[in-house]
C-alpha atoms as a PDB file:
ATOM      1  CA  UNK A   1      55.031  16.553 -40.312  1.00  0.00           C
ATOM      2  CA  UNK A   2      51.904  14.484 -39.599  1.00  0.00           C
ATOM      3  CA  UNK A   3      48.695  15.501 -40.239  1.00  0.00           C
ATOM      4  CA  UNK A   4      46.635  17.284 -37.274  1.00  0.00           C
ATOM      5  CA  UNK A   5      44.777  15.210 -35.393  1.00  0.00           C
ATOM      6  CA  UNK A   6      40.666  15.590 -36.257  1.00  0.00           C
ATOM      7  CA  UNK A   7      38.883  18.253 -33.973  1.00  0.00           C
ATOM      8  CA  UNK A   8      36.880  16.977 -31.298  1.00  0.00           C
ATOM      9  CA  UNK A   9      32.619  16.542 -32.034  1.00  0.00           C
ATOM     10  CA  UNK A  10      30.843  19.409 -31.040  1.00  0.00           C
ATOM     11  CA  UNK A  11      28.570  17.173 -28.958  1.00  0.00           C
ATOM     12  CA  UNK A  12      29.018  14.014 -27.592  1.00  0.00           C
ATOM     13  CA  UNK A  13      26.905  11.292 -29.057  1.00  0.00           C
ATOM     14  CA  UNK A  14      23.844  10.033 -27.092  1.00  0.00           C
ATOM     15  CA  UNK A  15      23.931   7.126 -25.094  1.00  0.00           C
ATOM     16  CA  UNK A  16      22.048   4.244 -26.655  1.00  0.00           C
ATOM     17  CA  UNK A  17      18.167   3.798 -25.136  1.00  0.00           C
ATOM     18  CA  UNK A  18      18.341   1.288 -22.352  1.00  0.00           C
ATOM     19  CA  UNK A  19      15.641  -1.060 -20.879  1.00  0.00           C
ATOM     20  CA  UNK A  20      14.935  -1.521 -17.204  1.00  0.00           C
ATOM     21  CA  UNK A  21      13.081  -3.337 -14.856  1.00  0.00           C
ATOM     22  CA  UNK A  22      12.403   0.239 -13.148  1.00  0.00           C
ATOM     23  CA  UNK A  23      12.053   3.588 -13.448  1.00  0.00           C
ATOM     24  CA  UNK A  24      15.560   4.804 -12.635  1.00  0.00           C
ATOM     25  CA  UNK A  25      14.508   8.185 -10.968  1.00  0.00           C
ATOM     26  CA  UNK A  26      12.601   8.293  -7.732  1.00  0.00           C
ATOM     27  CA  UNK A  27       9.379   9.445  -7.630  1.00  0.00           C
ATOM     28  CA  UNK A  28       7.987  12.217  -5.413  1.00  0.00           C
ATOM     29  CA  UNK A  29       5.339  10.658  -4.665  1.00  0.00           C
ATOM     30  CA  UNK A  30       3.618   7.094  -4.407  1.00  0.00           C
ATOM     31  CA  UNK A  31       1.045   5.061  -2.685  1.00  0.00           C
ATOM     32  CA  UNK A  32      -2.312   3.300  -3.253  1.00  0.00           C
ATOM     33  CA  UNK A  33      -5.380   4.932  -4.255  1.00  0.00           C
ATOM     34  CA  UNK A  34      -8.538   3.103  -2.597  1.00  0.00           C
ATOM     35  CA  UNK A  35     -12.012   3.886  -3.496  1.00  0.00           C
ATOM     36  CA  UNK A  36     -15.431   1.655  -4.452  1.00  0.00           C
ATOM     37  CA  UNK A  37     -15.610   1.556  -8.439  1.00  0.00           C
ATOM     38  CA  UNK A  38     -18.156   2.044 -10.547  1.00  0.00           C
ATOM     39  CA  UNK A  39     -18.819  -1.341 -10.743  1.00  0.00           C
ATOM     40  CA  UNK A  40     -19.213  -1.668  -6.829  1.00  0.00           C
ATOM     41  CA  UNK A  41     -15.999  -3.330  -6.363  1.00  0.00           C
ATOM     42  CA  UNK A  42     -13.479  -1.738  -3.464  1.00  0.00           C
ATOM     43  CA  UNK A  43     -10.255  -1.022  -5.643  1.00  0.00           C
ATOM     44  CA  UNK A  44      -6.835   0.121  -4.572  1.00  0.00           C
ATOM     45  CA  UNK A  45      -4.234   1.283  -7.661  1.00  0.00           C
ATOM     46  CA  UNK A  46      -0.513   1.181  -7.220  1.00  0.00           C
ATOM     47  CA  UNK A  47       0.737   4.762  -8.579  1.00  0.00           C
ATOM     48  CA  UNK A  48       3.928   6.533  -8.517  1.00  0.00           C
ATOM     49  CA  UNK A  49       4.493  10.466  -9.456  1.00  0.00           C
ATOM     50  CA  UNK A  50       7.360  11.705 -11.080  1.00  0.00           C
ATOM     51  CA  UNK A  51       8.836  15.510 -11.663  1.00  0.00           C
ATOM     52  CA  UNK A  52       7.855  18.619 -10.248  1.00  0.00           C
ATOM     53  CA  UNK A  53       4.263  18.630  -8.431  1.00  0.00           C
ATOM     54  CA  UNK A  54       2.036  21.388  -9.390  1.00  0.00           C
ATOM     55  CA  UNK A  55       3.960  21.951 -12.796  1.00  0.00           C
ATOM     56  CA  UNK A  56       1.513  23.505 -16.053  1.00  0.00           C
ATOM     57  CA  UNK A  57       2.005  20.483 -17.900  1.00  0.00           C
ATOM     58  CA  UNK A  58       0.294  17.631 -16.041  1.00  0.00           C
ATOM     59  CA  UNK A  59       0.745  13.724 -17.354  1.00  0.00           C
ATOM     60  CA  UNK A  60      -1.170  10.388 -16.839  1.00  0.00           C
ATOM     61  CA  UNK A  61       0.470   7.435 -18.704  1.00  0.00           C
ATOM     62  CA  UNK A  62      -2.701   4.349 -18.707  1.00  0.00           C
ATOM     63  CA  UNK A  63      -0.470   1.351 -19.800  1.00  0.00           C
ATOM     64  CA  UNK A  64      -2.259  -1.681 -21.440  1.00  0.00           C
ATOM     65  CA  UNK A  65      -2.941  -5.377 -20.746  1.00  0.00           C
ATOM     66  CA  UNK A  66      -0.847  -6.820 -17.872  1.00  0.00           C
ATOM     67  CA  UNK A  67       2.230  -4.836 -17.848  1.00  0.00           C
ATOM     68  CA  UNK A  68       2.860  -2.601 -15.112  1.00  0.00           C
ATOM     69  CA  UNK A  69       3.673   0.999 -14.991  1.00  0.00           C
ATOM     70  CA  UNK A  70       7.429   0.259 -15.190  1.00  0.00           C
ATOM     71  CA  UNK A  71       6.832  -0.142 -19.000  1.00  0.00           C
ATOM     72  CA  UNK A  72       6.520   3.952 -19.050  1.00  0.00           C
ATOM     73  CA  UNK A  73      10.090   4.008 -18.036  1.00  0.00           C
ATOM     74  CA  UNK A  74      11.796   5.924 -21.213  1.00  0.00           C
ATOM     75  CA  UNK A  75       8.504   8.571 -21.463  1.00  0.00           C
ATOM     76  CA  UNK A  76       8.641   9.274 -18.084  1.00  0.00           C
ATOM     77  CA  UNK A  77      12.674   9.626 -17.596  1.00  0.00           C
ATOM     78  CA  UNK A  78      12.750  12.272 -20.981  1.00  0.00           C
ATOM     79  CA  UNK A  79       9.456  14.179 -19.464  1.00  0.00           C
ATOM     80  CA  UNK A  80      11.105  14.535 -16.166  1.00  0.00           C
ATOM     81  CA  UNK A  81      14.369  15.728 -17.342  1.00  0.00           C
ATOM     82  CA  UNK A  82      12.904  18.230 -19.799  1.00  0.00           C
ATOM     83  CA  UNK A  83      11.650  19.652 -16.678  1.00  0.00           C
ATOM     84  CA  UNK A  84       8.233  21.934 -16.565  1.00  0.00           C
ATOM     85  CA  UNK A  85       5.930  17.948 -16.247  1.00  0.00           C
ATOM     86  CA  UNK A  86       3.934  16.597 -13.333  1.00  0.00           C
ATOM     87  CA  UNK A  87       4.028  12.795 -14.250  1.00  0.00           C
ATOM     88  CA  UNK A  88       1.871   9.825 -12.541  1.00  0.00           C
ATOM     89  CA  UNK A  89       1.664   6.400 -13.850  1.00  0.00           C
ATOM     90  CA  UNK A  90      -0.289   3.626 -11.943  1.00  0.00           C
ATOM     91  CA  UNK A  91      -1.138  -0.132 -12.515  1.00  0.00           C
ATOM     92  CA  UNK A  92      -4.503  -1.571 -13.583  1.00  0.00           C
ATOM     93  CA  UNK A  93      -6.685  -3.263 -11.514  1.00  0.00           C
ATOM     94  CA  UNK A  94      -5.334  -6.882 -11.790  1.00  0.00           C
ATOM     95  CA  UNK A  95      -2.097  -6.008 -13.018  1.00  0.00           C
ATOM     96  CA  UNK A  96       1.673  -5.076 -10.368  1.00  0.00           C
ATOM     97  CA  UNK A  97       0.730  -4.090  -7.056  1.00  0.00           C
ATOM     98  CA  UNK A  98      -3.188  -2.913  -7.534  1.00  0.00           C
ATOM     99  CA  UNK A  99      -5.538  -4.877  -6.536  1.00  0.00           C
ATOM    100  CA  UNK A 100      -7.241  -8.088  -8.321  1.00  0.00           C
ATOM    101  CA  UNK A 101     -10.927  -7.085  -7.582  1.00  0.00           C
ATOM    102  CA  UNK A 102     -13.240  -9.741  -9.030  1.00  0.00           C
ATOM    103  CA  UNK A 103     -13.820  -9.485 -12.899  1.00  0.00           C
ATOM    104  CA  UNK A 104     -14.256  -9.101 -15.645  1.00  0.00           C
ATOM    105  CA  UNK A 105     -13.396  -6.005 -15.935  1.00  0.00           C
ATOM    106  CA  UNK A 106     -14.832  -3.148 -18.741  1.00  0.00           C
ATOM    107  CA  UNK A 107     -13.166  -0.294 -20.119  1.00  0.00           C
ATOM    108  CA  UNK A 108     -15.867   1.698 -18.843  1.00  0.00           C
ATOM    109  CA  UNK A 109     -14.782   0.840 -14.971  1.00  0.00           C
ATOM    110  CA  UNK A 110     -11.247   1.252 -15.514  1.00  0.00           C
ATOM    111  CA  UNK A 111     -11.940   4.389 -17.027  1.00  0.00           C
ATOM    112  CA  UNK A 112     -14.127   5.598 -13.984  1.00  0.00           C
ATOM    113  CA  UNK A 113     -10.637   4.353 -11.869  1.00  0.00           C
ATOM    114  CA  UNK A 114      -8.559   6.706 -13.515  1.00  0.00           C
ATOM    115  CA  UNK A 115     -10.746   9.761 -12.587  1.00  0.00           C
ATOM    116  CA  UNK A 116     -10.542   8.508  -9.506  1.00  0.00           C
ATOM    117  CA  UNK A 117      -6.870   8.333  -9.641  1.00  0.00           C
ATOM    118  CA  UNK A 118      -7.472  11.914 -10.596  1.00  0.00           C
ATOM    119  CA  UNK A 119      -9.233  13.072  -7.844  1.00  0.00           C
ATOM    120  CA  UNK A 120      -6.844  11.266  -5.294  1.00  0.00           C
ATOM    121  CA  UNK A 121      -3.925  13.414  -6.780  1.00  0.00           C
ATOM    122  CA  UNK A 122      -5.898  16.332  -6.575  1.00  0.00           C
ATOM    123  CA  UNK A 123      -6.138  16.504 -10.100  1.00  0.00           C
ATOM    124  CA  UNK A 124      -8.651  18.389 -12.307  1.00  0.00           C
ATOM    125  CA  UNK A 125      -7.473  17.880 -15.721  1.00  0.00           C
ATOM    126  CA  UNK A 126      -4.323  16.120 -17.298  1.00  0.00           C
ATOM    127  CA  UNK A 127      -2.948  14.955 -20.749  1.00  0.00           C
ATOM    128  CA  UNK A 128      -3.533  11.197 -21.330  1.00  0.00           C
ATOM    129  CA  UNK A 129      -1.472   9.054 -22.744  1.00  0.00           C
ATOM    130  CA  UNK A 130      -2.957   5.521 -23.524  1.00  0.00           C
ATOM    131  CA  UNK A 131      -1.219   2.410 -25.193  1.00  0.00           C
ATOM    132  CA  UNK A 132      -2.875  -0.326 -26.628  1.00  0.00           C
ATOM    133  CA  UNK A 133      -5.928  -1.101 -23.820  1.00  0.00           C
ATOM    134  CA  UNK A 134      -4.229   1.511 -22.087  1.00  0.00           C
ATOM    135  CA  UNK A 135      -5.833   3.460 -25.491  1.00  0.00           C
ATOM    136  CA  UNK A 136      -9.131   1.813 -25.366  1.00  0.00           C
ATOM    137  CA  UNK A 137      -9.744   2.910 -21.832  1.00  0.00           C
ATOM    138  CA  UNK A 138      -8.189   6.450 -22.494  1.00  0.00           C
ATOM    139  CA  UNK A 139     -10.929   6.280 -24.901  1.00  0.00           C
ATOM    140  CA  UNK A 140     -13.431   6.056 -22.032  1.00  0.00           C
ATOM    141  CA  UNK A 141     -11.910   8.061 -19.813  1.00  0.00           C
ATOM    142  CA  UNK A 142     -12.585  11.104 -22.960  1.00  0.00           C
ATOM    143  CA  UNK A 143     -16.168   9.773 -23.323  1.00  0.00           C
ATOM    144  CA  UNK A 144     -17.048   9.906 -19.848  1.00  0.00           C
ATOM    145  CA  UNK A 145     -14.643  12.526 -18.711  1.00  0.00           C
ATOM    146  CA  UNK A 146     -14.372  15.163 -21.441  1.00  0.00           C
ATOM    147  CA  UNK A 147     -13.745  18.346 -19.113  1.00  0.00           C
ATOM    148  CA  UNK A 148     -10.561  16.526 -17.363  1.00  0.00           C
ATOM    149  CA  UNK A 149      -9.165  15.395 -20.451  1.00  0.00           C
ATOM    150  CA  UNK A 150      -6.729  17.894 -21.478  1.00  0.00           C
ATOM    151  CA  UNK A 151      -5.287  16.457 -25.013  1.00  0.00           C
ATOM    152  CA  UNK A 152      -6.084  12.667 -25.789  1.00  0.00           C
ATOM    153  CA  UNK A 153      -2.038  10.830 -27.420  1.00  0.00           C
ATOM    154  CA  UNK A 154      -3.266   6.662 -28.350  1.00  0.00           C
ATOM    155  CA  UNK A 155      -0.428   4.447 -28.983  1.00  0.00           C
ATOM    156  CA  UNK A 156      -0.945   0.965 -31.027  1.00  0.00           C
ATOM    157  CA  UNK A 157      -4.931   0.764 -29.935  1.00  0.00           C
ATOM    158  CA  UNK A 158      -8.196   0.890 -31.537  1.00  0.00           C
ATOM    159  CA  UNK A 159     -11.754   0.950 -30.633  1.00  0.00           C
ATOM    160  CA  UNK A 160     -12.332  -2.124 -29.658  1.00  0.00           C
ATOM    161  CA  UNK A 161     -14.821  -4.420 -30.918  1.00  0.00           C
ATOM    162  CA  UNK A 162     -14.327  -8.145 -32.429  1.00  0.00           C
ATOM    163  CA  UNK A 163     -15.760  -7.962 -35.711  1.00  0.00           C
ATOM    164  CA  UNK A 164     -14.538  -4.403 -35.934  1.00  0.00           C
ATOM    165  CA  UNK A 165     -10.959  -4.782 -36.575  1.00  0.00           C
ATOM    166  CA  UNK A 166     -10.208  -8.156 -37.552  1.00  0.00           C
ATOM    167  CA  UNK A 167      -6.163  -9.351 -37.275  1.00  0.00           C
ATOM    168  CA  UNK A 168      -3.788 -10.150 -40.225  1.00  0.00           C
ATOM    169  CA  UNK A 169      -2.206 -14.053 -39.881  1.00  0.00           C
ATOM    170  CA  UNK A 170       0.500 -12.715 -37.705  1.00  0.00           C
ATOM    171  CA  UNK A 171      -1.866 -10.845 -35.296  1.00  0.00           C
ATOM    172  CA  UNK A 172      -3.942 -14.270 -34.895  1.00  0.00           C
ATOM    173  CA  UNK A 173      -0.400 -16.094 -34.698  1.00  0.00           C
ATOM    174  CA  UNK A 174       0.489 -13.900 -31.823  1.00  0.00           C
ATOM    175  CA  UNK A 175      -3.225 -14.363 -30.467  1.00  0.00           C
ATOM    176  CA  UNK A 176      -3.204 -17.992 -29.963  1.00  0.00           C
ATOM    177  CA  UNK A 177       0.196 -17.772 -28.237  1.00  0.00           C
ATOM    178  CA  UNK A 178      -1.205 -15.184 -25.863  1.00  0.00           C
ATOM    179  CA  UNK A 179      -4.332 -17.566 -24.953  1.00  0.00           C
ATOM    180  CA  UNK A 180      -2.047 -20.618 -24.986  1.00  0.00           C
ATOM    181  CA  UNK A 181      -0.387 -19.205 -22.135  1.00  0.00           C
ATOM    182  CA  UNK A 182      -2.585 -20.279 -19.097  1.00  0.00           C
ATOM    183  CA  UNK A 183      -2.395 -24.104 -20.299  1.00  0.00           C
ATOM    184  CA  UNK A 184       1.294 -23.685 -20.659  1.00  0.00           C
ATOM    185  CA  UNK A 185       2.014 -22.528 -17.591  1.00  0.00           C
ATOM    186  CA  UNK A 186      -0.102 -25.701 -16.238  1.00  0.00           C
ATOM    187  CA  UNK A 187       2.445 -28.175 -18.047  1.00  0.00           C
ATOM    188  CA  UNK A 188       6.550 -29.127 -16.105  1.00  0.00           C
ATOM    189  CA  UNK A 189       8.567 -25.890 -16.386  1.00  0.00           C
ATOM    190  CA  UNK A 190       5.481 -24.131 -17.735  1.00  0.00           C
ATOM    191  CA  UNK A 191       5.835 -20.934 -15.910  1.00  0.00           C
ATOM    192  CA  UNK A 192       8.976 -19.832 -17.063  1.00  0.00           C
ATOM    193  CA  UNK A 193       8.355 -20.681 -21.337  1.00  0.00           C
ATOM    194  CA  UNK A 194       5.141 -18.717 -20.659  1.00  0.00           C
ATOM    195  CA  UNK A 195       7.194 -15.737 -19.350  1.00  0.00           C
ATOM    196  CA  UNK A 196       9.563 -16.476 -22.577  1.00  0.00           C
ATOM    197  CA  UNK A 197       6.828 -16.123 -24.881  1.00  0.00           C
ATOM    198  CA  UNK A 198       5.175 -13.228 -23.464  1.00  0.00           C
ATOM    199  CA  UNK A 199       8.215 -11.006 -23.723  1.00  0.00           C
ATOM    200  CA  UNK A 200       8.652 -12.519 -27.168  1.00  0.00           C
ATOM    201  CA  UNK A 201       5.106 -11.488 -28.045  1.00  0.00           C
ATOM    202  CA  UNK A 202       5.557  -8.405 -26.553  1.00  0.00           C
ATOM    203  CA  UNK A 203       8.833  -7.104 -28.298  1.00  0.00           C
ATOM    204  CA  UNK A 204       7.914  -8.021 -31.749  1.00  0.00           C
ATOM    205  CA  UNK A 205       4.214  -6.399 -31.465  1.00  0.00           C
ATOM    206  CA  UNK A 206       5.185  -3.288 -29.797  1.00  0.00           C
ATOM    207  CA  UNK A 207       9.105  -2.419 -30.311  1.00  0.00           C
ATOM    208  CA  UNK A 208      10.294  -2.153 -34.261  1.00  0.00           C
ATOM    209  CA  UNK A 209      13.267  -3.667 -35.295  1.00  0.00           C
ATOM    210  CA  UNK A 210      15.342  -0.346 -35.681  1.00  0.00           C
ATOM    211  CA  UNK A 211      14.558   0.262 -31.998  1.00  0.00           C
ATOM    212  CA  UNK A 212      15.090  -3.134 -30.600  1.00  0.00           C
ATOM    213  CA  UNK A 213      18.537  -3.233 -32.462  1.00  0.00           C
ATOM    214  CA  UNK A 214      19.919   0.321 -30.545  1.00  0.00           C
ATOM    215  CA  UNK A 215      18.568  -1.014 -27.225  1.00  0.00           C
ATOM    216  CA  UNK A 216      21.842  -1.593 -24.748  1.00  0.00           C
ATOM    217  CA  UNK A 217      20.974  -4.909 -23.248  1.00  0.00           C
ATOM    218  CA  UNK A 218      22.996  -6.971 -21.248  1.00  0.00           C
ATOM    219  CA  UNK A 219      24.545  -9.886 -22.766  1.00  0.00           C
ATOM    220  CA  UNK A 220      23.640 -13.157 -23.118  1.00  0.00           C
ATOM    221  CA  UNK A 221      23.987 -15.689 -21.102  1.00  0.00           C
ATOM    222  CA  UNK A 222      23.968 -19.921 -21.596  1.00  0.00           C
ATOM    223  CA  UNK A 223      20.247 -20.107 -19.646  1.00  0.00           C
ATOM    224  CA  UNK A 224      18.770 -18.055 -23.055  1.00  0.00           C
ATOM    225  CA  UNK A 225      17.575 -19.885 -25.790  1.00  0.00           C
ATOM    226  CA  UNK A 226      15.478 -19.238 -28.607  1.00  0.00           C
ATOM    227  CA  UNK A 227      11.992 -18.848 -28.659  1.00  0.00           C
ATOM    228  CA  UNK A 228      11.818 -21.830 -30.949  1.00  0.00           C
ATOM    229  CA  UNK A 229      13.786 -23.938 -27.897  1.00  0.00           C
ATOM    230  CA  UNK A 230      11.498 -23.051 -25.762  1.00  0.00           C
ATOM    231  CA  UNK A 231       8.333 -24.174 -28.113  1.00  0.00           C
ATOM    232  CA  UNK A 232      10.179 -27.402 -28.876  1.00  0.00           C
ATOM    233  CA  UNK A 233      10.368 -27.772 -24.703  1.00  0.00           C
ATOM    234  CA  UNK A 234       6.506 -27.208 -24.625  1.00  0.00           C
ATOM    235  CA  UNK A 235       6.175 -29.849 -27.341  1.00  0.00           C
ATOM    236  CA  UNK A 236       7.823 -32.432 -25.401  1.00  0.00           C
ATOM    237  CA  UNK A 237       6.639 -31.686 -22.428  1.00  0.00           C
ATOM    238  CA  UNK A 238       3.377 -32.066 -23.703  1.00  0.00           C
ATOM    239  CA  UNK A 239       4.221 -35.668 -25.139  1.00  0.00           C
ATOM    240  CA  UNK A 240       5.136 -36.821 -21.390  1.00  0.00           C
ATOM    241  CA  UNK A 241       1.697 -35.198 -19.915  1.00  0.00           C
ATOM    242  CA  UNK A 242      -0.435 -37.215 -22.255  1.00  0.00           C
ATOM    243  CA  UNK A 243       1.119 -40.584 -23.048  1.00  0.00           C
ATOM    244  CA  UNK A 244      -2.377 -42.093 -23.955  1.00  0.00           C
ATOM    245  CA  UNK A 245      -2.585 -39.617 -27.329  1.00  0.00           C
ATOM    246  CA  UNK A 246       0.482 -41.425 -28.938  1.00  0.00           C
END
């Protein structure tokens, strides 16, 4: 007789992580928090909360330089559905839908706009979670704000400083690409190889390998190219702007 067929797994295995544009569930709440900062500017943040309001554990993601607070998507989808978490996430000034107050901007005034946040959600205290300047200003927000800071998590940050922490070859590789941006966006089709090379930049400095390769992402299509396509469009484009250096 032939064998038995194998017994079924005792759990099903997990889905492979996915990346989105958005965070999938809806939040509970959401608006713009207006108030004059610390630095005399009138400032309005984009947040969203997520979860159950007035649960123990209380949760403020501060996301880093120029990404929005879409990039919390995975932290805030597994806090939510392990239940118990009250969850907001918001967008620098400057950065989504806040507003672009004039800069520059310190880490001590975007500190001062998360307790603000804070108060505006009727918050006293809360867990922060900072990544990379999101870090530097969670930082901040611990040095100015010790009694509302509940536990302190930084992700890929330090304390700041230029001659404190210089970068390895490949940090000051990805560097130059980051401040090469604003003239490449100036040159034909500029805007779009910018865009390339920022989500380049920002996949190989903050995602490892191992996690990049189990991300479910849609497939390819003919319009993606390689990063190194895109550099030798810059290159030639280039060329054509200034005919005069050949």
């Amino acid at each position: 007789p032939p064998p038995p067929p194998p017994p079924p797994p005792a759990t099903a295995p997990r889905p492979p992580p996915r990346l989105t544009r958005d965070i999938a569930i809806r939040p509970t709440a959401h608006g713009h928090a207006e108030f004059r900062a610390t630095d005399g500017h009138d400032v309005s943040l984009h947040w969203k909360r997520f979860g159950r309001k007035g649960a123990p554990t209380r949760v403020l993601f501060i996301m880093g330089l120029a990404a929005s607070h879409n990039a919390w998507q995975a932290q805030v989808e597994r806090l939510v559905a392990q239940g118990g978490c009250d969850v907001v996430v918001f967008d620098n000034r400057g950065t989504g839908a806040s507003s672009t107050p004039p800069g520059g901007y310190t880490t001590d005034a975007m500190a001062s706009d998360a307790a603000r946040l804070m108060d505006h959600v009727q918050w006293r205290d809360a867990h922060i979670v900072g990544f990379s300047m999101g870090g530097m200003i969670a930082m901040k927000l611990a040095a100015l704000h010790a009694p509302r800071v509940r536990s302190l998590c930084l992700i890929s940050t330090h304390l700041g400083g230029f001659f404190f922490r210089l970068p390895g070859p490949k940090g000051l590789s990805n560097l130059l690409q980051i401040l090469a941006a604003p003239l490449v966006r100036r040159l034909p089709a500029g805007r779009r190889l910018a865009s390339r090379m920022r989500a380049h930049l920002d996949l190989r400095c903050h995602f490892t390998p191992s996690f990049l390769n189990s991300v479910s992402l849609p497939p390819p299509t003919p319009r993606r190219r390689p990063l190194r396509w895109a550099f030798k469009r810059i290159s030639r484009a280039a060329r054509a702007a200034a005919p005069f250096s050949r």
